[in-house]
N, C-alpha and C. Protein backbone atom coordinates (compact mmCIF):
# COMPACT_ATOMS: atom_id res chain seq x y z
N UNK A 1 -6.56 16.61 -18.44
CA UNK A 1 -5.91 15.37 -18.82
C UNK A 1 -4.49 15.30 -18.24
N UNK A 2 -3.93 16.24 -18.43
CA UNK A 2 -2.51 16.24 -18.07
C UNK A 2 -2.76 16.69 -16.43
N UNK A 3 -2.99 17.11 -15.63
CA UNK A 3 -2.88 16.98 -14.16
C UNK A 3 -3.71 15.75 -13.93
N UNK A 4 -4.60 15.01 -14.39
CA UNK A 4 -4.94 13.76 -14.33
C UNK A 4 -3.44 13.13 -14.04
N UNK A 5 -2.98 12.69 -15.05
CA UNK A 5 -1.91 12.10 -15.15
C UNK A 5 -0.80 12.37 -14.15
N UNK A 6 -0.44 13.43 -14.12
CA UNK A 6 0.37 13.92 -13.10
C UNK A 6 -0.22 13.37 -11.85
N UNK A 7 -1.43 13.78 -11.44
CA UNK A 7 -1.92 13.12 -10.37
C UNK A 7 -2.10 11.56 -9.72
N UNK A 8 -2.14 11.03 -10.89
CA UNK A 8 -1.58 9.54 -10.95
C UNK A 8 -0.32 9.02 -10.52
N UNK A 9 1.09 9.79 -11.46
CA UNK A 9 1.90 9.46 -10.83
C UNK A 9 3.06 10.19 -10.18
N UNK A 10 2.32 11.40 -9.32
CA UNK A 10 2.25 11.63 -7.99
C UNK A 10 2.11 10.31 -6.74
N UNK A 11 0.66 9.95 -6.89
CA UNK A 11 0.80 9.61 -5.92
C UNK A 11 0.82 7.70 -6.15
N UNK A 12 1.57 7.45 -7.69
CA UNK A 12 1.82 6.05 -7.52
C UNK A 12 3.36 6.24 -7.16
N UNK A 13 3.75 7.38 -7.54
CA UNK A 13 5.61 7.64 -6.79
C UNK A 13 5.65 7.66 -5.24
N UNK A 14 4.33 8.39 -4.54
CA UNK A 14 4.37 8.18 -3.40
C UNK A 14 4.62 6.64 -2.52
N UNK A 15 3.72 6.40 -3.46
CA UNK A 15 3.84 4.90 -3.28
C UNK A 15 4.89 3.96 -3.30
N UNK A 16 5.35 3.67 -4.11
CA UNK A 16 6.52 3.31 -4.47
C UNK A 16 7.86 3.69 -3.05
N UNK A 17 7.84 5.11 -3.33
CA UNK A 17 8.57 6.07 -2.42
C UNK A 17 8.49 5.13 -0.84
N UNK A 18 7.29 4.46 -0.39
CA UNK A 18 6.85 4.70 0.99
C UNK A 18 7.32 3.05 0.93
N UNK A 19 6.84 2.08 -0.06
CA UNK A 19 7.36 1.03 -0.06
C UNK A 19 8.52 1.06 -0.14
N UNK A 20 9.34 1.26 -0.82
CA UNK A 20 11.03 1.10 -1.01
C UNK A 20 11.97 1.25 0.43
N UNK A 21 11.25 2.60 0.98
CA UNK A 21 11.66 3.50 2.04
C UNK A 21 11.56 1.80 3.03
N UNK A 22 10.33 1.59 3.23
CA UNK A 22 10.37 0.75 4.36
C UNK A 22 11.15 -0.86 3.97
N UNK A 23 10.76 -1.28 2.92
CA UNK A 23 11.84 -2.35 2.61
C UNK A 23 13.01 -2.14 2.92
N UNK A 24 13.71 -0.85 2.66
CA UNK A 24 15.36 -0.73 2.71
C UNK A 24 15.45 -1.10 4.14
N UNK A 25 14.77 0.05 4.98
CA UNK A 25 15.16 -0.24 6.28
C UNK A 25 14.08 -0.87 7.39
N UNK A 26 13.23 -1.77 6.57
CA UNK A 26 12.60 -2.23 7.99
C UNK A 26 12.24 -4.14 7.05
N UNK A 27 10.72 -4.04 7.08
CA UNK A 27 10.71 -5.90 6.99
C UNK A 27 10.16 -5.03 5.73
N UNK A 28 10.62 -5.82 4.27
CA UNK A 28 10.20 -5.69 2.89
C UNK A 28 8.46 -5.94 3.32
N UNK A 29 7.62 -5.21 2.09
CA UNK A 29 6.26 -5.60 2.44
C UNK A 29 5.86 -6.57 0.84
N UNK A 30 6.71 -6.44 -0.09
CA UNK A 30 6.23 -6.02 -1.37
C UNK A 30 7.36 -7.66 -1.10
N UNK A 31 7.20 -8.68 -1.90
CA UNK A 31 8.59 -9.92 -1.43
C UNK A 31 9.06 -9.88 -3.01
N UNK A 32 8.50 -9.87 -3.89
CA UNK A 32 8.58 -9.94 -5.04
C UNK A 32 9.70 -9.18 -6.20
N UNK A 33 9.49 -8.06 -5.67
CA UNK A 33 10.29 -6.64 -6.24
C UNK A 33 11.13 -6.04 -5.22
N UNK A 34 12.89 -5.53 -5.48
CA UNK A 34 13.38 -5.05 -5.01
C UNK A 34 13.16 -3.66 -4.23
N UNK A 35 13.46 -3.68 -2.71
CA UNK A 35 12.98 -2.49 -2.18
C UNK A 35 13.86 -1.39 -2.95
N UNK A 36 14.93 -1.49 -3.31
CA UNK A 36 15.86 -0.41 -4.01
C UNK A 36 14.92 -0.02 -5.02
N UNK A 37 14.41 -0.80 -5.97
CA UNK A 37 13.83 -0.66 -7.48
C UNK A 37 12.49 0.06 -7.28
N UNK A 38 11.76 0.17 -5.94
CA UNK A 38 10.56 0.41 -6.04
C UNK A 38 11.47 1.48 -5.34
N UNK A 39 12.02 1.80 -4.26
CA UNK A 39 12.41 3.39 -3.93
C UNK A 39 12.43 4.38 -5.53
N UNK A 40 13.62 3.47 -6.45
CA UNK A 40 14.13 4.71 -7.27
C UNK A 40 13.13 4.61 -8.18
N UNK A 41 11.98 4.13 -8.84
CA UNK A 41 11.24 4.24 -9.54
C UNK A 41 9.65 5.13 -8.89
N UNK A 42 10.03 4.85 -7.61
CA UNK A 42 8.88 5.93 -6.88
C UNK A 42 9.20 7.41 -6.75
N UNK A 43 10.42 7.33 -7.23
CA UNK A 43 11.71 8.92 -6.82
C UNK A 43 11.11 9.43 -8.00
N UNK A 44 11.51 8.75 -9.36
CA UNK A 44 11.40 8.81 -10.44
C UNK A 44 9.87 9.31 -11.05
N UNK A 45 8.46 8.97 -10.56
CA UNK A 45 7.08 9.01 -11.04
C UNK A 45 6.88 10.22 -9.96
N UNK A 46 7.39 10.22 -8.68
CA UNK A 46 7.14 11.22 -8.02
C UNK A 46 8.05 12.60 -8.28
N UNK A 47 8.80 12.58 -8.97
CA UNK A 47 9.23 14.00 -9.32
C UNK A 47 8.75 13.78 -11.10
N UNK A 48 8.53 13.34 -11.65
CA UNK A 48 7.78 13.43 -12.87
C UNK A 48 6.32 14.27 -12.50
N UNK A 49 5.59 13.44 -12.01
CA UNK A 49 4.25 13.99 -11.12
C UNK A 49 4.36 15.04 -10.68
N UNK A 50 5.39 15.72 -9.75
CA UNK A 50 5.12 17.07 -9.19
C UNK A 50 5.64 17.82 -10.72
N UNK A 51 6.56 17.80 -11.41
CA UNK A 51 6.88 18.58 -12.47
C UNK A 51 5.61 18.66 -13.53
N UNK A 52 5.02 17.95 -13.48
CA UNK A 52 3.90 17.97 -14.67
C UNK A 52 3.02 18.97 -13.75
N UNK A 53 2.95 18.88 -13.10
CA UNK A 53 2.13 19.54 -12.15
C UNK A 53 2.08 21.39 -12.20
N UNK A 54 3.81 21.36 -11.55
CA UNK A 54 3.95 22.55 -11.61
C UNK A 54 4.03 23.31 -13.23
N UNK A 55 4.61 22.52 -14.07
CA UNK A 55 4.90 23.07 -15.91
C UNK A 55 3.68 22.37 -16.58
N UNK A 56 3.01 21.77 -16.50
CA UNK A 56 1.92 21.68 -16.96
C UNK A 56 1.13 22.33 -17.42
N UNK A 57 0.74 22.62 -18.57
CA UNK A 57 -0.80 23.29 -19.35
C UNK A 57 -1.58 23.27 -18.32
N UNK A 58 -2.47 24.50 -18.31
CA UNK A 58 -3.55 24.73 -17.31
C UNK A 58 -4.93 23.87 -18.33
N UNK A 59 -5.70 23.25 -18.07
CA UNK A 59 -6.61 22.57 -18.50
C UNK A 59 -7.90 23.31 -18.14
N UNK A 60 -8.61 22.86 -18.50
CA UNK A 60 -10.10 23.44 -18.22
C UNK A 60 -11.10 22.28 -17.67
């Protein structure tokens, strides 16, 4: 359950991360939402995600 989750937002931070990244410095893809807001909230789920990851309960 919990690397589920982690795994989720892993790679919805990636996301985020890859959108923001290219809004700041190239043509926004996303028109709606700030490329800043989706960088630091992709920063944000993507180091949540790897920390659950690594300190996370081992599951079965």
């Amino acid at each position: 359950m919990i690397r589920t989750l982690a795994l989720i937002l892993t790679l919805v931070g990636m996301a985020g991360l890859i959108l923001g990244v290219l809004g700041i410095f190239g043509t926004p893809i996303v028109n709606s939402l700030s490329p800043w807001a989706l960088a630091i909230l992709g920063l944000i789920f993507f180091i949540a995600g790897t920390s659950m990851f690594k300190y996370g309960k081992k599951s079965a």
